[in-house]
C-alpha atoms as a PDB file:
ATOM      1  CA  UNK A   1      -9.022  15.902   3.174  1.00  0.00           C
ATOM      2  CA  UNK A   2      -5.202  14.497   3.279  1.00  0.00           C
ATOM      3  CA  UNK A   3      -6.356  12.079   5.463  1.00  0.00           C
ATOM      4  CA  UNK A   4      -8.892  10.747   2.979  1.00  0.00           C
ATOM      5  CA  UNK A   5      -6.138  10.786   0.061  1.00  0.00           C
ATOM      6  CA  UNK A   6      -4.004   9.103   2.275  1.00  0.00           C
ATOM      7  CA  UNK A   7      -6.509   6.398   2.492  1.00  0.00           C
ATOM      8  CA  UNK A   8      -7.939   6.090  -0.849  1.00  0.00           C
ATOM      9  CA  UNK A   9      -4.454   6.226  -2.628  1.00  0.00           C
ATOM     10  CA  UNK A  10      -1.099   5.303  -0.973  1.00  0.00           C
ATOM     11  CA  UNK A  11       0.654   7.879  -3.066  1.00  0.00           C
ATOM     12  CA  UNK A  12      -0.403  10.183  -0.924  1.00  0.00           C
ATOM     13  CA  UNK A  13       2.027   8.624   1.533  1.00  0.00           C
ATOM     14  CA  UNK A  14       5.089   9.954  -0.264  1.00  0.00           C
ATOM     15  CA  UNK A  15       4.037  13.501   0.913  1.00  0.00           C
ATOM     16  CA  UNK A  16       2.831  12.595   4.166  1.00  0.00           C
ATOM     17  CA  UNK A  17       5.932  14.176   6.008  1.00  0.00           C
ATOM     18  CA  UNK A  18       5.936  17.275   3.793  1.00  0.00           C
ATOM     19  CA  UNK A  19       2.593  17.766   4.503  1.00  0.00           C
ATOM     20  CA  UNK A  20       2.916  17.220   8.598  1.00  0.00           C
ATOM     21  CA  UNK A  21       5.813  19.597   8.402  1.00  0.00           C
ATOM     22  CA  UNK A  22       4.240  22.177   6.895  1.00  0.00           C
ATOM     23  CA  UNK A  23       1.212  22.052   9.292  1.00  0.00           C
ATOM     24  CA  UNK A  24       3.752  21.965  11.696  1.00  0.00           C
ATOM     25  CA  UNK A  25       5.989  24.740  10.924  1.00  0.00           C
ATOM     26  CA  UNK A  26       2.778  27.085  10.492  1.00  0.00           C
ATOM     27  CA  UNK A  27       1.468  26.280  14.317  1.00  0.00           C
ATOM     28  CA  UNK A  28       5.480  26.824  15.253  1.00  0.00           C
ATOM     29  CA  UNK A  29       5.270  30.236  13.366  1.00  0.00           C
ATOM     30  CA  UNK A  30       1.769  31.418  15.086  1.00  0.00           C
ATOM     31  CA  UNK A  31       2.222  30.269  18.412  1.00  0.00           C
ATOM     32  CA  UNK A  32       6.414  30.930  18.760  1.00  0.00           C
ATOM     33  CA  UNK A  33       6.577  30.793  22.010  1.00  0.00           C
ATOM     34  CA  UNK A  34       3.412  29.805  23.497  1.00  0.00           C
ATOM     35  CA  UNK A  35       4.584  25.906  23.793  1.00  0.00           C
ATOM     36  CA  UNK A  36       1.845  24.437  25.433  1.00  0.00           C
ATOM     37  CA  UNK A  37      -0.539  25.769  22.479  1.00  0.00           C
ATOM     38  CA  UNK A  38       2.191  24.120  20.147  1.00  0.00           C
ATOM     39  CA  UNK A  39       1.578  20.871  21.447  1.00  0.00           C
ATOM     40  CA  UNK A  40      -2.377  21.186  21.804  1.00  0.00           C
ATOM     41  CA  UNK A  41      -2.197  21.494  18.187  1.00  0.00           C
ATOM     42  CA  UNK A  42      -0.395  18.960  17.607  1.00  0.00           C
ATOM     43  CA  UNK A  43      -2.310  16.385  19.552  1.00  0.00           C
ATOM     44  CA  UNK A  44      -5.437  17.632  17.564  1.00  0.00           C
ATOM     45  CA  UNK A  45      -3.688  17.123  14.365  1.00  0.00           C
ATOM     46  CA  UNK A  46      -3.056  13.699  15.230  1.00  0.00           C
ATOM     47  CA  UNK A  47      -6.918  13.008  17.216  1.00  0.00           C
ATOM     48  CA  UNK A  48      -8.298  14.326  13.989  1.00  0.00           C
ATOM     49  CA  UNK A  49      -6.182  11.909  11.525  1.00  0.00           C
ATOM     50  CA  UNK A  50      -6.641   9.028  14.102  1.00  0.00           C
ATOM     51  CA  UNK A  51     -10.502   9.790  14.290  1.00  0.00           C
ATOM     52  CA  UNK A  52     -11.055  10.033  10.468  1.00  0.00           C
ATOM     53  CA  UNK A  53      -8.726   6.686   9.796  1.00  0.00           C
ATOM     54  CA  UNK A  54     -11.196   5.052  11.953  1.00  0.00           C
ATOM     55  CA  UNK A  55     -14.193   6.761  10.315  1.00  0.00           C
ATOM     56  CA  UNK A  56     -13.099   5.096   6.855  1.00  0.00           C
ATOM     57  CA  UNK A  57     -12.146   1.822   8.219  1.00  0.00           C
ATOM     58  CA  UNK A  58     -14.791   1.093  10.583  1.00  0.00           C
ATOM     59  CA  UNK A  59     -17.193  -0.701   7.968  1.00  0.00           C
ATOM     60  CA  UNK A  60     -14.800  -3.110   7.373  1.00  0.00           C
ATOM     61  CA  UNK A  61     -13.701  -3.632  10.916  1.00  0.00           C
ATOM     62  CA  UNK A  62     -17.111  -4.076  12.002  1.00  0.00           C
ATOM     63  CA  UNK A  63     -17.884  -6.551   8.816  1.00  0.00           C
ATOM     64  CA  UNK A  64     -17.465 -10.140   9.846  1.00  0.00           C
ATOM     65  CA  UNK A  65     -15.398 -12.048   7.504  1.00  0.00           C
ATOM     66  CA  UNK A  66     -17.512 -14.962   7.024  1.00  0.00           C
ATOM     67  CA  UNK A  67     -19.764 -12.510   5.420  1.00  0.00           C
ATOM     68  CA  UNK A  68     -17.350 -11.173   2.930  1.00  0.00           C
ATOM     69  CA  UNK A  69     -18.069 -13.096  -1.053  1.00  0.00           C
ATOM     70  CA  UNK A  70     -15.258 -13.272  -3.078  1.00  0.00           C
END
Protein backbone atom coordinates (compact mmCIF):
# COMPACT_ATOMS: atom_id res chain seq x y z
CA UNK A 1 0.00 0.00 0.00
CA UNK A 2 2.99 2.70 0.61
CA UNK A 3 4.21 1.74 -2.48
CA UNK A 4 1.02 2.70 -4.28
CA UNK A 5 0.87 6.18 -2.29
CA UNK A 6 4.23 6.65 -3.19
CA UNK A 7 3.21 6.44 -6.73
CA UNK A 8 -0.03 8.09 -6.94
CA UNK A 9 1.10 11.14 -4.77
CA UNK A 10 4.75 12.29 -4.32
CA UNK A 11 3.97 13.43 -0.83
CA UNK A 12 4.25 10.28 0.15
CA UNK A 13 7.96 10.68 -0.55
CA UNK A 14 8.54 12.94 2.43
CA UNK A 15 7.90 9.85 4.69
CA UNK A 16 9.53 7.40 2.63
CA UNK A 17 12.61 7.07 5.05
CA UNK A 18 10.44 7.09 8.17
CA UNK A 19 8.53 4.54 6.84
CA UNK A 20 11.72 2.18 5.63
CA UNK A 21 13.08 2.75 9.08
CA UNK A 22 10.42 1.67 10.85
CA UNK A 23 10.03 -1.56 8.77
CA UNK A 24 13.47 -1.77 9.38
CA UNK A 25 13.90 -1.37 12.98
CA UNK A 26 10.91 -3.96 13.54
CA UNK A 27 12.83 -6.90 11.38
CA UNK A 28 16.13 -5.61 13.56
CA UNK A 29 13.97 -6.09 16.77
CA UNK A 30 12.52 -9.75 15.73
CA UNK A 31 15.38 -11.22 14.24
CA UNK A 32 18.37 -9.48 16.72
CA UNK A 33 20.77 -11.55 15.97
CA UNK A 34 19.83 -13.82 13.29
CA UNK A 35 21.65 -11.49 10.47
CA UNK A 36 21.21 -13.40 7.55
CA UNK A 37 17.24 -13.33 8.20
CA UNK A 38 17.83 -9.45 8.61
CA UNK A 39 18.99 -9.10 5.27
CA UNK A 40 16.45 -11.66 3.57
CA UNK A 41 13.99 -9.24 4.71
CA UNK A 42 15.35 -6.63 3.54
CA UNK A 43 15.92 -7.76 0.01
CA UNK A 44 12.13 -8.71 0.02
CA UNK A 45 11.21 -5.32 1.12
CA UNK A 46 12.95 -3.91 -1.68
CA UNK A 47 11.82 -7.05 -4.55
CA UNK A 48 8.35 -6.23 -3.37
CA UNK A 49 8.59 -2.22 -3.88
CA UNK A 50 10.66 -2.84 -7.12
CA UNK A 51 7.98 -5.45 -8.35
CA UNK A 52 4.89 -3.26 -7.57
CA UNK A 53 6.71 0.09 -9.16
CA UNK A 54 6.85 -1.94 -12.20
CA UNK A 55 3.30 -3.29 -11.82
CA UNK A 56 1.98 0.48 -11.95
CA UNK A 57 4.26 1.65 -14.58
CA UNK A 58 4.24 -1.06 -16.98
CA UNK A 59 1.14 0.29 -19.08
CA UNK A 60 2.87 3.17 -19.86
CA UNK A 61 6.20 1.60 -20.55
CA UNK A 62 4.70 -0.79 -22.80
CA UNK A 63 2.46 2.16 -24.57
CA UNK A 64 4.20 3.42 -27.65
CA UNK A 65 4.39 7.07 -27.77
CA UNK A 66 3.20 7.66 -31.16
CA UNK A 67 0.03 6.33 -29.79
CA UNK A 68 -0.32 8.71 -26.95
CA UNK A 69 -3.19 11.97 -28.06
CA UNK A 70 -2.63 14.97 -26.42
Amino acid sequence: MFTIAMHSKQMAVYYALAFFAGLVGRVIADYRTNYTKILAEIVKFGTIVIVTSLVIWMPFILTNSADLVF
